[in-house]
Each structure stands twice: as C-alpha cells, then as structure tokens.
Protein backbone atom coordinates (compact mmCIF):
# COMPACT_ATOMS: atom_id res chain seq x y z
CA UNK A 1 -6.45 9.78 10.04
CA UNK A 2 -8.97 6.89 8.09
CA UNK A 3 -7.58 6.31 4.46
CA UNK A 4 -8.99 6.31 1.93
CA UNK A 5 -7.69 3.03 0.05
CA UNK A 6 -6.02 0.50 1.89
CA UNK A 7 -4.43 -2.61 0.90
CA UNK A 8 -6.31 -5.36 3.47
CA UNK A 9 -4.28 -8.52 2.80
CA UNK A 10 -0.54 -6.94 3.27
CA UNK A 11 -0.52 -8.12 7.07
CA UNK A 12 -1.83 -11.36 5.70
CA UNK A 13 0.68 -12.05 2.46
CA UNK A 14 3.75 -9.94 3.90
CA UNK A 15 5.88 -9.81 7.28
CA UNK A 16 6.50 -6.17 6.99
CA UNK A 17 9.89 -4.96 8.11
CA UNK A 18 10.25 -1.25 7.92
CA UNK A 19 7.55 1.33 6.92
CA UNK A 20 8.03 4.91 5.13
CA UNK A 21 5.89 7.73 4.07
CA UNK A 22 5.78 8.72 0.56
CA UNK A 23 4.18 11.39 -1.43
CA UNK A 24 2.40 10.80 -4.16
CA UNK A 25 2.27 12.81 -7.71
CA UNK A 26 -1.52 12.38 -9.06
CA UNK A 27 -3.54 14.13 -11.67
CA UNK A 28 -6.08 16.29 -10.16
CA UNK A 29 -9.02 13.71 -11.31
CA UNK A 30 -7.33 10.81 -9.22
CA UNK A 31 -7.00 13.03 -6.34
CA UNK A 32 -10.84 13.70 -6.03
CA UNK A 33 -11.20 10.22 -6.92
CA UNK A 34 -8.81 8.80 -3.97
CA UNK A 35 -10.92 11.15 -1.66
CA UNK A 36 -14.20 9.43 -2.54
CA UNK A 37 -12.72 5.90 -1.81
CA UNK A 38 -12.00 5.23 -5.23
CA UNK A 39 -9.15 2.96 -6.27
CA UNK A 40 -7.48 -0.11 -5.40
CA UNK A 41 -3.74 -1.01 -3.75
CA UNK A 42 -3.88 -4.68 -4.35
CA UNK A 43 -1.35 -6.27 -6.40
CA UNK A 44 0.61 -2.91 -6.03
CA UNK A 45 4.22 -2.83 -5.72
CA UNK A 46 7.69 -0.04 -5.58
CA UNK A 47 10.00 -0.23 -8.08
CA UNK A 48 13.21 2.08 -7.79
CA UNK A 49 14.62 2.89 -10.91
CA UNK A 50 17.43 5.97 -11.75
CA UNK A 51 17.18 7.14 -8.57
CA UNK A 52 13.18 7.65 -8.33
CA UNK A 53 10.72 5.56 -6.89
CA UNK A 54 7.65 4.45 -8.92
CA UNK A 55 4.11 2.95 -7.79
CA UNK A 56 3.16 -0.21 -10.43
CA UNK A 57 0.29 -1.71 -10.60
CA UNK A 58 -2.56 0.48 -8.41
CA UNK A 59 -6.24 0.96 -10.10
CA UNK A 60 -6.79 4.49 -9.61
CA UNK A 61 -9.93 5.44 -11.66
CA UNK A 62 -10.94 9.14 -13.13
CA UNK A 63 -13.22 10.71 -11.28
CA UNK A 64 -15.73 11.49 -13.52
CA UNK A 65 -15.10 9.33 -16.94
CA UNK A 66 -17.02 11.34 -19.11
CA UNK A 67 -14.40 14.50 -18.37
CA UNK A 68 -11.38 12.18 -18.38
CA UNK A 69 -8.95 12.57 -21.41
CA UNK A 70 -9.23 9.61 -23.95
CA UNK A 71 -5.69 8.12 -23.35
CA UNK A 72 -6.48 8.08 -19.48
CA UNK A 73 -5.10 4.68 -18.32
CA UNK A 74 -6.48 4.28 -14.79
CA UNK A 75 -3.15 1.50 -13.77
CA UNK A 76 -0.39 3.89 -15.33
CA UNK A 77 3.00 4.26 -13.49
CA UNK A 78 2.98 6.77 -10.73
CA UNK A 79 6.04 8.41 -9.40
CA UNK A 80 6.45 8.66 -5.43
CA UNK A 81 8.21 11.68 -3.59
CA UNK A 82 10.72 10.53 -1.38
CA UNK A 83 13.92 11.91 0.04
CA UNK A 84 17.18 10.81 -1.13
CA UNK A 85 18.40 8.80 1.88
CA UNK A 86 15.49 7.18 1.91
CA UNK A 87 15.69 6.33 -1.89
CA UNK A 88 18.59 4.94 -1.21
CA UNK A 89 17.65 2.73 1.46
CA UNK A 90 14.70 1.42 0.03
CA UNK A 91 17.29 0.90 -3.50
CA UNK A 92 19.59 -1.44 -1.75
CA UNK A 93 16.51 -3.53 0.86
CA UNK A 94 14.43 -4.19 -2.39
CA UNK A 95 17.35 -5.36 -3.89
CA UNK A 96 18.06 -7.98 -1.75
CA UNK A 97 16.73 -11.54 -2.48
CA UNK A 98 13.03 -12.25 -0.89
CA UNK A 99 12.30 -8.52 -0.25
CA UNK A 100 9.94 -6.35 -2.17
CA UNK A 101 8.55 -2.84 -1.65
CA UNK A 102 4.46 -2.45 -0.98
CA UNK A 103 2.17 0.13 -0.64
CA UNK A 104 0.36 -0.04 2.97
CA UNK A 105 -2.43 2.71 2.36
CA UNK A 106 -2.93 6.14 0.86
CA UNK A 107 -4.36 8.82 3.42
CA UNK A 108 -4.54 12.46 4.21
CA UNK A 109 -1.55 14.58 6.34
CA UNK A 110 -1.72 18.27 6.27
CA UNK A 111 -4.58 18.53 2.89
CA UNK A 112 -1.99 16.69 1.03
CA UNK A 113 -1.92 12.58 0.18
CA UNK A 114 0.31 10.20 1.34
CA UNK A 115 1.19 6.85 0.42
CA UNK A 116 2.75 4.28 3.03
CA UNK A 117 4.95 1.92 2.16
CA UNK A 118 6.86 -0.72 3.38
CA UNK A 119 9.58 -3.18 2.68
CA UNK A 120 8.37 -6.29 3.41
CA UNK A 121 8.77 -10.25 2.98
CA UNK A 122 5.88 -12.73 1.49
CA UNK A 123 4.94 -15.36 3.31
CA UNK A 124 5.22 -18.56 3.10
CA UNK A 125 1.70 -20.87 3.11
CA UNK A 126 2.46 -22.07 6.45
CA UNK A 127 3.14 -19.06 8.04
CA UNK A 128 -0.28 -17.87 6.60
CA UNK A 129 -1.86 -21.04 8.18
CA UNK A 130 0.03 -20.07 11.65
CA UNK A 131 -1.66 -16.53 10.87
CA UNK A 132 -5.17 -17.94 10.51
CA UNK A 133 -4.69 -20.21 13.76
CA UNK A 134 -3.19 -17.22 15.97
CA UNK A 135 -6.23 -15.52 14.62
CA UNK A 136 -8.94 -17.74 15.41
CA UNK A 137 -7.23 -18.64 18.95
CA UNK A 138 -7.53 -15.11 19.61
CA UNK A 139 -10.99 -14.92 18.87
CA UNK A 140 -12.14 -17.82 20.88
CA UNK A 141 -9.99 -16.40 23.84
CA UNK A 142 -11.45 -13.13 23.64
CA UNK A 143 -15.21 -14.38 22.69
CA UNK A 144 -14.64 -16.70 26.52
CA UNK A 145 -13.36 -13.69 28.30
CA UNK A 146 -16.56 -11.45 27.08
CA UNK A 147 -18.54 -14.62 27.90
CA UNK A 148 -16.98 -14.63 31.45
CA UNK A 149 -17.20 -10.93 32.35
C-alpha cells in the first residue's frame, strides 16, 4: 500500500500520539490527480467544527487545468469521513493545549482513498536536534556494522 502524497517532515516536526483513518470527499479531478502523485500535505492540518472534521490547508491540483471549472481553488476546505466516536475523540484531544490534528498520508484501501491522520504534538528545537543526532548515530552504527560484516 505506497501513497500517493505523503507528508515527509511529520515524524520530524511532530511526536505523534494516536493515528486514525479517514475518508476523504474529493471532486473526481483531484481524485485522478492524487493517483498520479499530484498534491501536497505539508502545512496541512484537522479542524473539527459542528461535529465534522475538515482538511485545511492541502494543495491538491486539477488534473487537467484546461477542463477544470474557473472558480477551482486547488487549497479549498475538504471535509473528512469519520465515525462519530471518533469525531468525538479527535474534538476533545485537539482541543487540548499543545495538540493539533495532521494528516500522515493519503493512499489507496479497497479502490477508495484514505487519508491518515494523527493527533500529534510539535516539537520543540531541541528535541529536533536529539532527532538529527539519534539519526546520524544510527547511521554511523549501521554504516560500521555493514563495514564489519
């Protein structure tokens, strides 16, 4: 299961708590769009709002532009299909102070797309710095053990 558009920095800005899978209601242009790799999750968040859950800020462009309609706005709101325990979960975690809801990756299950999500916590620039140093320790480690073998 590849997907097609993931956010790559969410590890890196984001200690992610809890994950959930989310459908996703698109226009039939975005959908052939998503499925050629087209689009962009970054600077993407979840905002609940009268009981609904809503994608902000994703770059999903038409597929073709020439056959788009003329109002087309490639960053408009999209609403996400979730259950209503789950609604009402993610309602009272993204409420809480330091929390905020982001989209993991959109990918394929059963011919229809999915959007993961997570409730998750930025990071602070130190803990980004310990992420960098884990990350580079664990490449010299590894690189020594190939070196070894």
């Amino acid at each position: 299961m590849k997907p097609y558009i993931s956010h790559k920095r969410v590890t890196f800005d984001f200690d992610i708590l809890d994950t959930f899978e989310a459908g996703i209601s698109l226009l039939g242009t975005e959908v052939k769009s998503v499925r050629n790799g087209q689009g962009k999750l970054e600077g993407a968040h979840v905002v609940i709002r009268g009981g609904e859950a809503f994608l902000v800020g994703a770059s999903i462009p038409p597929f073709q532009k020439a056959n788009a309609p003329k109002t087309y706005d490639p960053e408009r709101t999209r609403t996400l299909l979730l259950s209503q325990k789950e609604l009402a979960r993610l309602g009272t975690e993204g409420e809480k102070a330091g929390l905020t809801i982001v989209p993991i990756k959109l990918y394929n299950k059963n011919n229809k797309l999915k959007l993961e999500i997570a409730i998750a916590r930025g990071k602070k620039k130190y803990d980004k710095r310990e992420s960098i140093k884990a990350r580079d320790t664990k490449r010299d480690i590894d690189r020594e053990i190939k070196r070894a073998v």
